[in-house]
Protein backbone atom coordinates (compact mmCIF):
# COMPACT_ATOMS: atom_id res chain seq x y z
CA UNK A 1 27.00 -22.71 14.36
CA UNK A 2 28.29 -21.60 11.26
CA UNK A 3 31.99 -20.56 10.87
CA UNK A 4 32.33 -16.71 9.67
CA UNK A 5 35.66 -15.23 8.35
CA UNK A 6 36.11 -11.59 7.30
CA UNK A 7 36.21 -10.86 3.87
CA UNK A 8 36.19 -7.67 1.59
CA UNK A 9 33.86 -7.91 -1.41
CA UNK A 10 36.97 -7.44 -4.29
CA UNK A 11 37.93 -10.52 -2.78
CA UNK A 12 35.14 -12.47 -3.74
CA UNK A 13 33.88 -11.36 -7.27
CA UNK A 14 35.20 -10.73 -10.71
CA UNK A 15 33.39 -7.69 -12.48
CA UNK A 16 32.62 -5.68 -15.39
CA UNK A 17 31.93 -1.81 -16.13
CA UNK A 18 29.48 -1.40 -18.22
CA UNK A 19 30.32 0.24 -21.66
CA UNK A 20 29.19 3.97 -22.95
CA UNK A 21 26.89 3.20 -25.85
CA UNK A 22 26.68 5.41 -28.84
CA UNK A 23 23.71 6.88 -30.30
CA UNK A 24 24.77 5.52 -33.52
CA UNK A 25 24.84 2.10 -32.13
CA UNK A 26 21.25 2.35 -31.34
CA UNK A 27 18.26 0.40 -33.30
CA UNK A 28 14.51 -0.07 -33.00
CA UNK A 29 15.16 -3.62 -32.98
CA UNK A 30 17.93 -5.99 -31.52
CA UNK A 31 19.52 -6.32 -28.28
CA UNK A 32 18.18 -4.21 -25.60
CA UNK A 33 20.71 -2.34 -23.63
CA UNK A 34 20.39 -2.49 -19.71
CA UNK A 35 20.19 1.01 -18.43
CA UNK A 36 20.76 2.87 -15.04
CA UNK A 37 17.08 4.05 -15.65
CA UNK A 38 16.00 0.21 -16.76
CA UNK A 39 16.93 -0.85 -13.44
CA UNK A 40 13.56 -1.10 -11.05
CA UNK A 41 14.08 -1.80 -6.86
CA UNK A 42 15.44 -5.24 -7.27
CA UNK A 43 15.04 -6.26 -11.50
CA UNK A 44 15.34 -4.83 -14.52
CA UNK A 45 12.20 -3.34 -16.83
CA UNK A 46 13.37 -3.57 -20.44
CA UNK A 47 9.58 -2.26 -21.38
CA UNK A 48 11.71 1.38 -22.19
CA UNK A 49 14.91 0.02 -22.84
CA UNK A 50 17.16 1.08 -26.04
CA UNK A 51 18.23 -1.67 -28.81
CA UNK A 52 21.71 -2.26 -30.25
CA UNK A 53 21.79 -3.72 -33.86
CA UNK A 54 22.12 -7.83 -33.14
CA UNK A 55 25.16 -7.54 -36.05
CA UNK A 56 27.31 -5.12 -33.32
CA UNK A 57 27.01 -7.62 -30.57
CA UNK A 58 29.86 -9.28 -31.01
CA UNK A 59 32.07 -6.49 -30.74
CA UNK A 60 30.26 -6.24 -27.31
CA UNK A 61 29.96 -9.62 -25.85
CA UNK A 62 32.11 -8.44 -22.74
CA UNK A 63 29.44 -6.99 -21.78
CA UNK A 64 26.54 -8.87 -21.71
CA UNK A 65 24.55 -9.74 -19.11
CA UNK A 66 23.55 -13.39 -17.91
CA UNK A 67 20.90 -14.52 -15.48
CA UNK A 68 21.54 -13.98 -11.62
CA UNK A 69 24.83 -11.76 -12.25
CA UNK A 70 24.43 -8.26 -10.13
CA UNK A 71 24.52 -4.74 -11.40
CA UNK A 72 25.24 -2.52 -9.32
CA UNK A 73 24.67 1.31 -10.01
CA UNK A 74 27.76 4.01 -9.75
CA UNK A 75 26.28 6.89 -10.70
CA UNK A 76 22.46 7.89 -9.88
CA UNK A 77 20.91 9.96 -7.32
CA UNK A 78 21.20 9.29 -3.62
CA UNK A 79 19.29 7.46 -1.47
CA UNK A 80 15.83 6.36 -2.02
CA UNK A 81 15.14 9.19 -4.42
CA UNK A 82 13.09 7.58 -6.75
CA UNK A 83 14.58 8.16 -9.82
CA UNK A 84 17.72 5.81 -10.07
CA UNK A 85 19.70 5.46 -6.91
CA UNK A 86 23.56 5.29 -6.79
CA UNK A 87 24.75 1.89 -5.20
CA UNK A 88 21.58 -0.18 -6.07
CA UNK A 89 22.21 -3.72 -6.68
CA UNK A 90 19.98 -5.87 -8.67
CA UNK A 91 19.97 -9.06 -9.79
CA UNK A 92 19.47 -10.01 -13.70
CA UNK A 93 16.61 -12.17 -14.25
CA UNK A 94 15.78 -14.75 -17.36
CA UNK A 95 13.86 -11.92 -19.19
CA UNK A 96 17.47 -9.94 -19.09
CA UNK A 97 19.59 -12.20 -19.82
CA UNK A 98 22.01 -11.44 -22.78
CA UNK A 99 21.17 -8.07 -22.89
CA UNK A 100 24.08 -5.73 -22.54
CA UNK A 101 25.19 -3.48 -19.60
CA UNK A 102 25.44 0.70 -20.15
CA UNK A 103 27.52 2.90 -18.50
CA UNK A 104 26.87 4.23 -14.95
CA UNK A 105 27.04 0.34 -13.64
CA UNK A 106 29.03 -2.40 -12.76
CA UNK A 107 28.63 -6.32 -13.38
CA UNK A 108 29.28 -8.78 -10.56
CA UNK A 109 29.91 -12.49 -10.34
CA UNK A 110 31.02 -14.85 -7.50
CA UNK A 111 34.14 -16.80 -7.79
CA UNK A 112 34.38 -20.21 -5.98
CA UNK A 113 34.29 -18.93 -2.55
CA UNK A 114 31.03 -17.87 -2.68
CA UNK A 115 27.91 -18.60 -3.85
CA UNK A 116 26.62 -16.08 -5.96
CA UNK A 117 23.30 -15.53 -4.61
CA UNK A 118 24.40 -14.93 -1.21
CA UNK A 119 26.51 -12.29 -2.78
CA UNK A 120 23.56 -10.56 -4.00
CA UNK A 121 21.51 -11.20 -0.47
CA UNK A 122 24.32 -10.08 1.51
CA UNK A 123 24.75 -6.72 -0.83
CA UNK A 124 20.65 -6.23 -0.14
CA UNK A 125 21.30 -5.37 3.53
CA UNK A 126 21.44 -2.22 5.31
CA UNK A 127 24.88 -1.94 5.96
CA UNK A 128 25.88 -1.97 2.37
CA UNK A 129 23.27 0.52 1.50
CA UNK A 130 24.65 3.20 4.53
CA UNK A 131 28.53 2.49 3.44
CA UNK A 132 27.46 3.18 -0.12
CA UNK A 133 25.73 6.41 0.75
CA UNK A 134 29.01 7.50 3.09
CA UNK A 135 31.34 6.93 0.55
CA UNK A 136 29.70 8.18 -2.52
CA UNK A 137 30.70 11.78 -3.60
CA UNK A 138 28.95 14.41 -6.01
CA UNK A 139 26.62 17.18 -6.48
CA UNK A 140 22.98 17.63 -4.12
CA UNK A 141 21.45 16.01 -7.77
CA UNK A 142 24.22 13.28 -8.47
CA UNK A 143 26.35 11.51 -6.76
CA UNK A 144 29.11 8.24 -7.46
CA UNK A 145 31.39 6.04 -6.45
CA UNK A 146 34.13 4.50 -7.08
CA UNK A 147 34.59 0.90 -7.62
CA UNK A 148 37.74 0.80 -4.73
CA UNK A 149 35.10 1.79 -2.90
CA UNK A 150 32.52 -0.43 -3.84
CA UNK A 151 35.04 -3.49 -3.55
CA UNK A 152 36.39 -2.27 -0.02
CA UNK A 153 32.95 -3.16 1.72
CA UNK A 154 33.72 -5.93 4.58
CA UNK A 155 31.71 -8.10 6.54
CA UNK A 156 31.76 -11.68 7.83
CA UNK A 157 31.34 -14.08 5.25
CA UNK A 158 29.72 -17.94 6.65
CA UNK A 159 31.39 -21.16 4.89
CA UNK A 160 30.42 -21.95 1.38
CA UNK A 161 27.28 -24.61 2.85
CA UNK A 162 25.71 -22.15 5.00
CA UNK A 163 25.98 -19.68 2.41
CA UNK A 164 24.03 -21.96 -0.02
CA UNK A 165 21.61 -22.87 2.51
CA UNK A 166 20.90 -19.24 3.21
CA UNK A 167 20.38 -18.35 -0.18
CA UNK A 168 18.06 -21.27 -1.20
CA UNK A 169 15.70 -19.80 1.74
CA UNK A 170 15.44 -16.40 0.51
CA UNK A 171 15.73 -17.38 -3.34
CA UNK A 172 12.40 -19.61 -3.20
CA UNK A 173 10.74 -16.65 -1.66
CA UNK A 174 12.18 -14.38 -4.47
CA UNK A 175 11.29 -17.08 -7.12
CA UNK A 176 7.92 -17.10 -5.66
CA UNK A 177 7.50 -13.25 -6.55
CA UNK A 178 8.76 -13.31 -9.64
CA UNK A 179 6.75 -16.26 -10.65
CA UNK A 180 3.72 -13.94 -9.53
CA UNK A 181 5.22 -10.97 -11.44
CA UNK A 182 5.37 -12.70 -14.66
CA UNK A 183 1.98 -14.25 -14.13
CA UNK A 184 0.46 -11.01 -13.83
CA UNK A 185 1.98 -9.79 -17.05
CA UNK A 186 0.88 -13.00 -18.92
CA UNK A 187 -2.93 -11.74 -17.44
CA UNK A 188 -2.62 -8.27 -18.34
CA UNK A 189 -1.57 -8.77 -21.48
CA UNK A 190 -4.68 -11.79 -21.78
CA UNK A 191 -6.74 -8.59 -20.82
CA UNK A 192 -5.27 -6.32 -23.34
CA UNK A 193 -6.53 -8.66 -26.04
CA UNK A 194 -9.83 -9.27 -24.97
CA UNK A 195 -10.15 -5.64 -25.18
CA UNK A 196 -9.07 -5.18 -28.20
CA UNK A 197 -10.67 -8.25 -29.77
CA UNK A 198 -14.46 -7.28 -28.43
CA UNK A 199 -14.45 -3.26 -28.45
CA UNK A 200 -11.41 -2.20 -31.28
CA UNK A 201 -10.43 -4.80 -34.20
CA UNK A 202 -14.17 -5.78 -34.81
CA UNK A 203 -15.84 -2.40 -34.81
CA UNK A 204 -16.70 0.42 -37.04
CA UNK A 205 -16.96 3.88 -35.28
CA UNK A 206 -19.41 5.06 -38.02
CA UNK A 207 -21.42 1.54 -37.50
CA UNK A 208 -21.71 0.75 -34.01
CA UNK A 209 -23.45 -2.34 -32.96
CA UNK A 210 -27.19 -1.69 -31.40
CA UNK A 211 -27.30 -0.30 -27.92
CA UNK A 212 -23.91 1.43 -28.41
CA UNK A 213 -22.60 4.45 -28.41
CA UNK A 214 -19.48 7.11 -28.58
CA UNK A 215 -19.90 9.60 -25.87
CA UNK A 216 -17.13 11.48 -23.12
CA UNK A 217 -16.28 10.04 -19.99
CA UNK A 218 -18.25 11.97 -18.37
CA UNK A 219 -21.42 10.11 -19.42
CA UNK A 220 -20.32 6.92 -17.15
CA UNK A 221 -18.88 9.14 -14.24
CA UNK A 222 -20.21 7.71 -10.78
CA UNK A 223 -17.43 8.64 -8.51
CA UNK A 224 -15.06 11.31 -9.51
CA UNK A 225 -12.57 13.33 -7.47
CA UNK A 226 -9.18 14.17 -5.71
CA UNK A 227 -7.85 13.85 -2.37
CA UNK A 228 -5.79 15.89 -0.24
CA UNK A 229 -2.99 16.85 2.50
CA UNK A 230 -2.75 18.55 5.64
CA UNK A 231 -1.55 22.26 5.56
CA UNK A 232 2.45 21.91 5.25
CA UNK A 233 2.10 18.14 3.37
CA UNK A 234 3.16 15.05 4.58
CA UNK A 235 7.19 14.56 4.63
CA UNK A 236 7.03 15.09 8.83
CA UNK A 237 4.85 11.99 8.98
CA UNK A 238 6.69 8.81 8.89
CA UNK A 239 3.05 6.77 10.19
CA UNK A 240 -0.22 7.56 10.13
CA UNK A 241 -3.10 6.10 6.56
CA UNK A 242 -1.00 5.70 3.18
CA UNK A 243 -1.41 9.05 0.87
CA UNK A 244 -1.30 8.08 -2.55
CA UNK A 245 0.56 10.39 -5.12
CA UNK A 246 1.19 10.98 -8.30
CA UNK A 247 4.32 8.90 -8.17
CA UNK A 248 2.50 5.72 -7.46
CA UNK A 249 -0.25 5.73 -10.41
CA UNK A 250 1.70 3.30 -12.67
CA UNK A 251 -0.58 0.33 -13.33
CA UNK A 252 -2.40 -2.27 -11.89
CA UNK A 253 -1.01 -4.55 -9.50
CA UNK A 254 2.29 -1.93 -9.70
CA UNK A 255 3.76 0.34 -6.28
CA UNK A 256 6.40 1.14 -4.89
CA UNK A 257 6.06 0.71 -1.33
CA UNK A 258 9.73 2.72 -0.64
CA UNK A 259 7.29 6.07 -2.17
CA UNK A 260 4.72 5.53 0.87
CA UNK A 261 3.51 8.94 2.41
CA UNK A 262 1.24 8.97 5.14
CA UNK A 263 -1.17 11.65 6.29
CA UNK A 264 -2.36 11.37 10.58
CA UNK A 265 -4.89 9.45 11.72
CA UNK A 266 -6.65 12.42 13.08
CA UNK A 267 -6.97 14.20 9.50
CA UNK A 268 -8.13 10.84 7.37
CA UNK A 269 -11.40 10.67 9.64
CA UNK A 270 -12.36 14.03 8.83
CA UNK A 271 -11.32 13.52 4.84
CA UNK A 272 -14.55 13.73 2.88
CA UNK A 273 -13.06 12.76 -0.15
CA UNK A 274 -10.26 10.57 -1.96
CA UNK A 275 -10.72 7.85 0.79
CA UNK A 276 -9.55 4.82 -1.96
CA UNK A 277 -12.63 2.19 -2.92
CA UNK A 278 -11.61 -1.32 -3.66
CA UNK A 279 -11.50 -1.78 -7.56
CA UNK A 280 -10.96 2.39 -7.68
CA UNK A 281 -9.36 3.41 -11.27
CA UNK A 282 -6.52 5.96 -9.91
CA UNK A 283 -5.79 8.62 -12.68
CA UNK A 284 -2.49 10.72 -12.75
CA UNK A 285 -3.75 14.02 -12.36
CA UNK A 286 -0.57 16.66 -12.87
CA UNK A 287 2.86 16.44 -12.72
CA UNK A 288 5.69 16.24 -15.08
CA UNK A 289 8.33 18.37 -17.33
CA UNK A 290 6.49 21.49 -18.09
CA UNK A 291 5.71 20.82 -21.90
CA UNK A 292 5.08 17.14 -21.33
CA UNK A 293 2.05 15.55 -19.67
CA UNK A 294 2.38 11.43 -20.03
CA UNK A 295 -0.93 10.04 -18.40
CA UNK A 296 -0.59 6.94 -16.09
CA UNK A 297 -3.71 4.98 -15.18
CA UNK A 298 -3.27 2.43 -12.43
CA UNK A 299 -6.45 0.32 -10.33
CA UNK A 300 -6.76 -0.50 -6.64
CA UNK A 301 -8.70 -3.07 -5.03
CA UNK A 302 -8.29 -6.79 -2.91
CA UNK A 303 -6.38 -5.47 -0.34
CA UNK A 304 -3.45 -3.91 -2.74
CA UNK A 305 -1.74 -1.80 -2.15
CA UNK A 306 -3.74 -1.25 1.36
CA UNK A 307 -6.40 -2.11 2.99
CA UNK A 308 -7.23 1.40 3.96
CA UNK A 309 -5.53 4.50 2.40
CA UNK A 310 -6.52 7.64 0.66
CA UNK A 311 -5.33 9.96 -2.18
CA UNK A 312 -3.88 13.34 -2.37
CA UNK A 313 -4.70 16.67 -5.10
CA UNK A 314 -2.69 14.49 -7.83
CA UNK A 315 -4.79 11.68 -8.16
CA UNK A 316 -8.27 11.20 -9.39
CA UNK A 317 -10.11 8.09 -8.10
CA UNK A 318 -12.54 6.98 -10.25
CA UNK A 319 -15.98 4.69 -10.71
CA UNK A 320 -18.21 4.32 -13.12
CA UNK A 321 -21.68 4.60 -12.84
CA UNK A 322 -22.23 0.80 -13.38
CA UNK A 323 -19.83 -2.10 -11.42
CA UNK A 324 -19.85 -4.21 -14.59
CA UNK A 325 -18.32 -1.20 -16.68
CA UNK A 326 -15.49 -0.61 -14.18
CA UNK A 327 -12.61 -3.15 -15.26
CA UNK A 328 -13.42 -2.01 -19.15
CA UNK A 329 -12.99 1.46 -18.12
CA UNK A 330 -9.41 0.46 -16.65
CA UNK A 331 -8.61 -1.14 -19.91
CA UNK A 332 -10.49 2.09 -22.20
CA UNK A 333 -8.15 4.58 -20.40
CA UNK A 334 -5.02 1.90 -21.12
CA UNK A 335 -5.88 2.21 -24.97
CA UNK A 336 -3.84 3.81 -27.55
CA UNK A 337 -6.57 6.31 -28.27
CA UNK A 338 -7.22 7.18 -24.29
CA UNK A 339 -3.77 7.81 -23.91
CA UNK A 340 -3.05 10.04 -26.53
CA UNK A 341 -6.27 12.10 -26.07
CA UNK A 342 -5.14 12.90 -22.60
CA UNK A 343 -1.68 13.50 -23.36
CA UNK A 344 -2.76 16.07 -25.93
CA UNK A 345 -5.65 17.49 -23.13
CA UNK A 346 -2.80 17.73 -20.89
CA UNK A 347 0.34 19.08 -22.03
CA UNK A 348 -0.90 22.24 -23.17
CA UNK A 349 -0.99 24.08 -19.85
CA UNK A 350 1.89 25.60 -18.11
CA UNK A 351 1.54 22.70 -14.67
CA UNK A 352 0.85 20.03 -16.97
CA UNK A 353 -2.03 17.78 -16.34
CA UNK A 354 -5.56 17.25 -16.83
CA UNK A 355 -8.43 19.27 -14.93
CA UNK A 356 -11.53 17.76 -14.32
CA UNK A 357 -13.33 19.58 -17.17
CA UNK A 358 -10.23 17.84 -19.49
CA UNK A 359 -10.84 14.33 -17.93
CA UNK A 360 -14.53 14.20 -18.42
CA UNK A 361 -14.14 14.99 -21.77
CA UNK A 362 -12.33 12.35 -22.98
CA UNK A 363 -13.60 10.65 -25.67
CA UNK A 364 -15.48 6.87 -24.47
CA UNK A 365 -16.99 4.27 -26.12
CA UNK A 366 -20.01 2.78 -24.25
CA UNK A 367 -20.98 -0.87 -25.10
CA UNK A 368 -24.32 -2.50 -24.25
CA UNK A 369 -24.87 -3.39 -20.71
CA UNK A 370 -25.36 -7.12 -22.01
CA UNK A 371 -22.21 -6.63 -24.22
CA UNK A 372 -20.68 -5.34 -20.80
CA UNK A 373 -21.77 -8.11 -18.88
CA UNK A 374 -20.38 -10.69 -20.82
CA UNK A 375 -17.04 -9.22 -20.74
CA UNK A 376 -16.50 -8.69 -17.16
CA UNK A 377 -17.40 -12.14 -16.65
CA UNK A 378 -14.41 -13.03 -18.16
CA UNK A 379 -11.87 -10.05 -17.07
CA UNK A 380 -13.23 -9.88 -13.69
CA UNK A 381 -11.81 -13.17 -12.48
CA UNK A 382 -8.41 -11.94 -13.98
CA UNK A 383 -8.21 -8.52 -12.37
CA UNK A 384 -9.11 -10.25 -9.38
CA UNK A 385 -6.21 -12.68 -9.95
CA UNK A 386 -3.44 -9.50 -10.96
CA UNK A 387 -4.30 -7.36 -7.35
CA UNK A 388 -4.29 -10.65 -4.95
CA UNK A 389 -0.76 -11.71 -6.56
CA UNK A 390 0.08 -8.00 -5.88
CA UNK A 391 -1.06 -8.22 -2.19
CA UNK A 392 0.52 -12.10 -1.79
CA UNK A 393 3.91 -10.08 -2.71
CA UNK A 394 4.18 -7.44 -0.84
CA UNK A 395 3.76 -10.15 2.24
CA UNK A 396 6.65 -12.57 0.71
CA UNK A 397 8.70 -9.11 0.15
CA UNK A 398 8.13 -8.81 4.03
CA UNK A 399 8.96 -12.03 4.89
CA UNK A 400 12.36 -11.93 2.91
CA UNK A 401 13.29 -8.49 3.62
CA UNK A 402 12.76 -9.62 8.22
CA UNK A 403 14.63 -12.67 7.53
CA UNK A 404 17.69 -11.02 5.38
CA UNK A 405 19.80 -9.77 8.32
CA UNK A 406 18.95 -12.14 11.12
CA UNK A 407 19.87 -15.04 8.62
CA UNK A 408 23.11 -13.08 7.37
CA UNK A 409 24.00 -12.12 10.99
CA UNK A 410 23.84 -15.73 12.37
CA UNK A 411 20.63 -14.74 14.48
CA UNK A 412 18.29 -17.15 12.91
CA UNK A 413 20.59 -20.28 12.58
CA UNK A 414 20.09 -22.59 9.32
CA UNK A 415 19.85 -25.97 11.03
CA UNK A 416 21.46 -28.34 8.41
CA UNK A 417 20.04 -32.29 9.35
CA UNK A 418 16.53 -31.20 8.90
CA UNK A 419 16.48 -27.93 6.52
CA UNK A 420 14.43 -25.67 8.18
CA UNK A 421 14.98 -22.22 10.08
CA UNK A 422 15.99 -22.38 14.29
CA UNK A 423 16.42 -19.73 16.50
């Protein structure tokens, strides 16, 4: 059995605010500066993130970040709100590393008593989570904490072997996901380019190839439509078929499984529409800053995020008229010029968003079928690829997240001689 011994988290790490950027400090290009808002459920996104000028860095090398420190928010909203949340802990991966840390958030690092990984395991349990959300203070839209606080938290530490031990177990499962993760990016972006190589750098709008054509989206509609709620909506149902809102159209192989909503049993049966189809196209309907409608297209299928689930008035699911047209659609919408048309369609309203009459119009360039063919061929083994790494997450995510406390609590016992997990 491994030996525990009671230990308060200042004890154990040495740390760093992070520092208050300046606007003026900011560039197009450079080093990207770590944000509260940069930080996703347990990485960090930098696809939004600001720059600092590579000449200032110096002056701010304090601050940088390096792979596997933590971060841990102090100032955000409070729990699982899903804008940023005060108290989460991340840790940095390689695609962070010397990037620089912003205000609102604290570095961490392990000093020889501990193995830094642990650290970060131990910090990902619920008890950390609940004493964060006691002790912060604020308004009902912000709250903080301070780091006395953060650095009182207590609990039973194991000696420095078992620590390692535990944290090899659930790294390999977290290495495993973000292996995945960065695979899938590699194959969207693989995607992008096809796209842009066959339909955009090759073609002449005013010359289109034979059997072409630039038409609305409405000319390849098969399936169009929203979904729904019961009368009152869904925050009194903590079980029941996955509802799918506006909050989870982000892109493919992309949710956020802490969003989940659920409408009954009883009411999905007698839903006549926005029951999800596998390889659906889910457009963000309305929603937003009055003023400013940004579009988010995200697809569905393999399993991902659900075997069953449905959609509520938010969300369009979509399907073209023809199977081999569907993954080009996806990528169509992604474009530049899909993107923009929509934004423009929908931010002139006072909810923005885009009505049906304002989807179906958007401008869409129809290849051949044979041209069509071809290129699913080739994307359709990649999509395919993107959703089932999806789905093969969420399981490890499971996995990890069932072992976390019985392994930190001494419930599933690390058995040294023979490396593998005893109860």
């Amino acid at each position: 059995m491994p030996q525990f011994k009671k230990y308060k988290l200042g004890e154990l790490i040495t740390h760093k605010k992070g520092f208050a950027f300046k606007s003026k400090d900011y560039s197009t290009i450079g080093v990207p500066i770590v944000r509260v808002s940069d930080l996703t459920e347990d990485s960090v996104d930098l696809s939004n993130c600001l720059h600092v000028n590579k000449n200032l860095v110096p002056a701010y090398s304090d601050y940088s970040l390096k792979k596997d420190d933590m971060v841990i928010t102090t100032v955000g909203s409070w729990q699982y709100n899903p804008a940023s949340v005060v108290g989460k802990i991340i840790r940095v991966p390689e695609s962070a590393n010397n990037t620089l840390l912003n205000q609102n958030a604290v570095r961490l690092r392990a000093n020889e008593k501990t193995n830094q990984h642990f650290i970060f395991y131990r910090l990902k349990c619920d008890d950390f989570k609940e004493y964060i959300v006691t002790g912060a203070q604020g308004s009902a839209n912000q709250a903080a904490i301070t780091l006395e606080q953060i650095f009182g938290f207590e609990f039973d530490l194991p000696d420095l072997p078992t620590q390692t031990r535990i944290a090899s177990i659930l790294s390999s499962l977290d290495d495993k996901i973000e292996l995945n993760r960065r695979t899938n990016h590699t194959l969207e972006q693989i995607a992008q380019t096809l796209f842009k190589k066959y339909f955009v750098d090759d073609i002449d709008p005013e010359n289109l190839p034979e059997g072409w054509k630039m038409d609305i989206l409405e000319s390849m509609i098969g399936e169009l439509e929203t979904g729904g709620r019961p009368k009152g909506g869904v925050n009194s149902y903590s079980k029941g078929i996955p509802s799918i809102g506006a909050e989870n159209i982000v892109s493919i192989g992309k949710y956020d499984f802490k969003k989940n909503k659920f409408v009954p049993e009883e009411y999905f049966e007698k839903m006549t529409k926005g029951i999800v189809k596998n390889r659906d196209i889910l457009i963000y309907k309305d929603g937003g800053t009055p003023g400013n409608f940004i579009p988010h297209i995200s697809m569905f299928g393999e399993g991902f995020p659900f075997e069953i689930c449905c959609i509520n008035e938010h969300v369009y699911r979509f399907q073209t008229k023809y199977t081999e047209y569907q993954s080009y659609a996806y990528l169509w919408l992604n474009s530049y010029t899909a993107l923009d048309e929509m934004k423009q369609k929908g931010t002139g309203v006072a909810i923005p968003g885009l009505n049906s009459t304002a989807l179906k119009s958007i401008s869409f360039l129809v290849p051949s079928r044979k041209k069509m063919v071809e290129f699913n061929k080739i994307v359709e083994p990649i999509f395919k690829n993107i959703l089932t790494n999806s789905k093969e997450n969420f399981t490890l995510s499971k996995t990890r997240d069932y072992l976390l406390p019985k392994l930190m609590s001494g419930e599933i016992e690390v058995n040294v001689s023979e490396k593998e997990l005893v109860t």
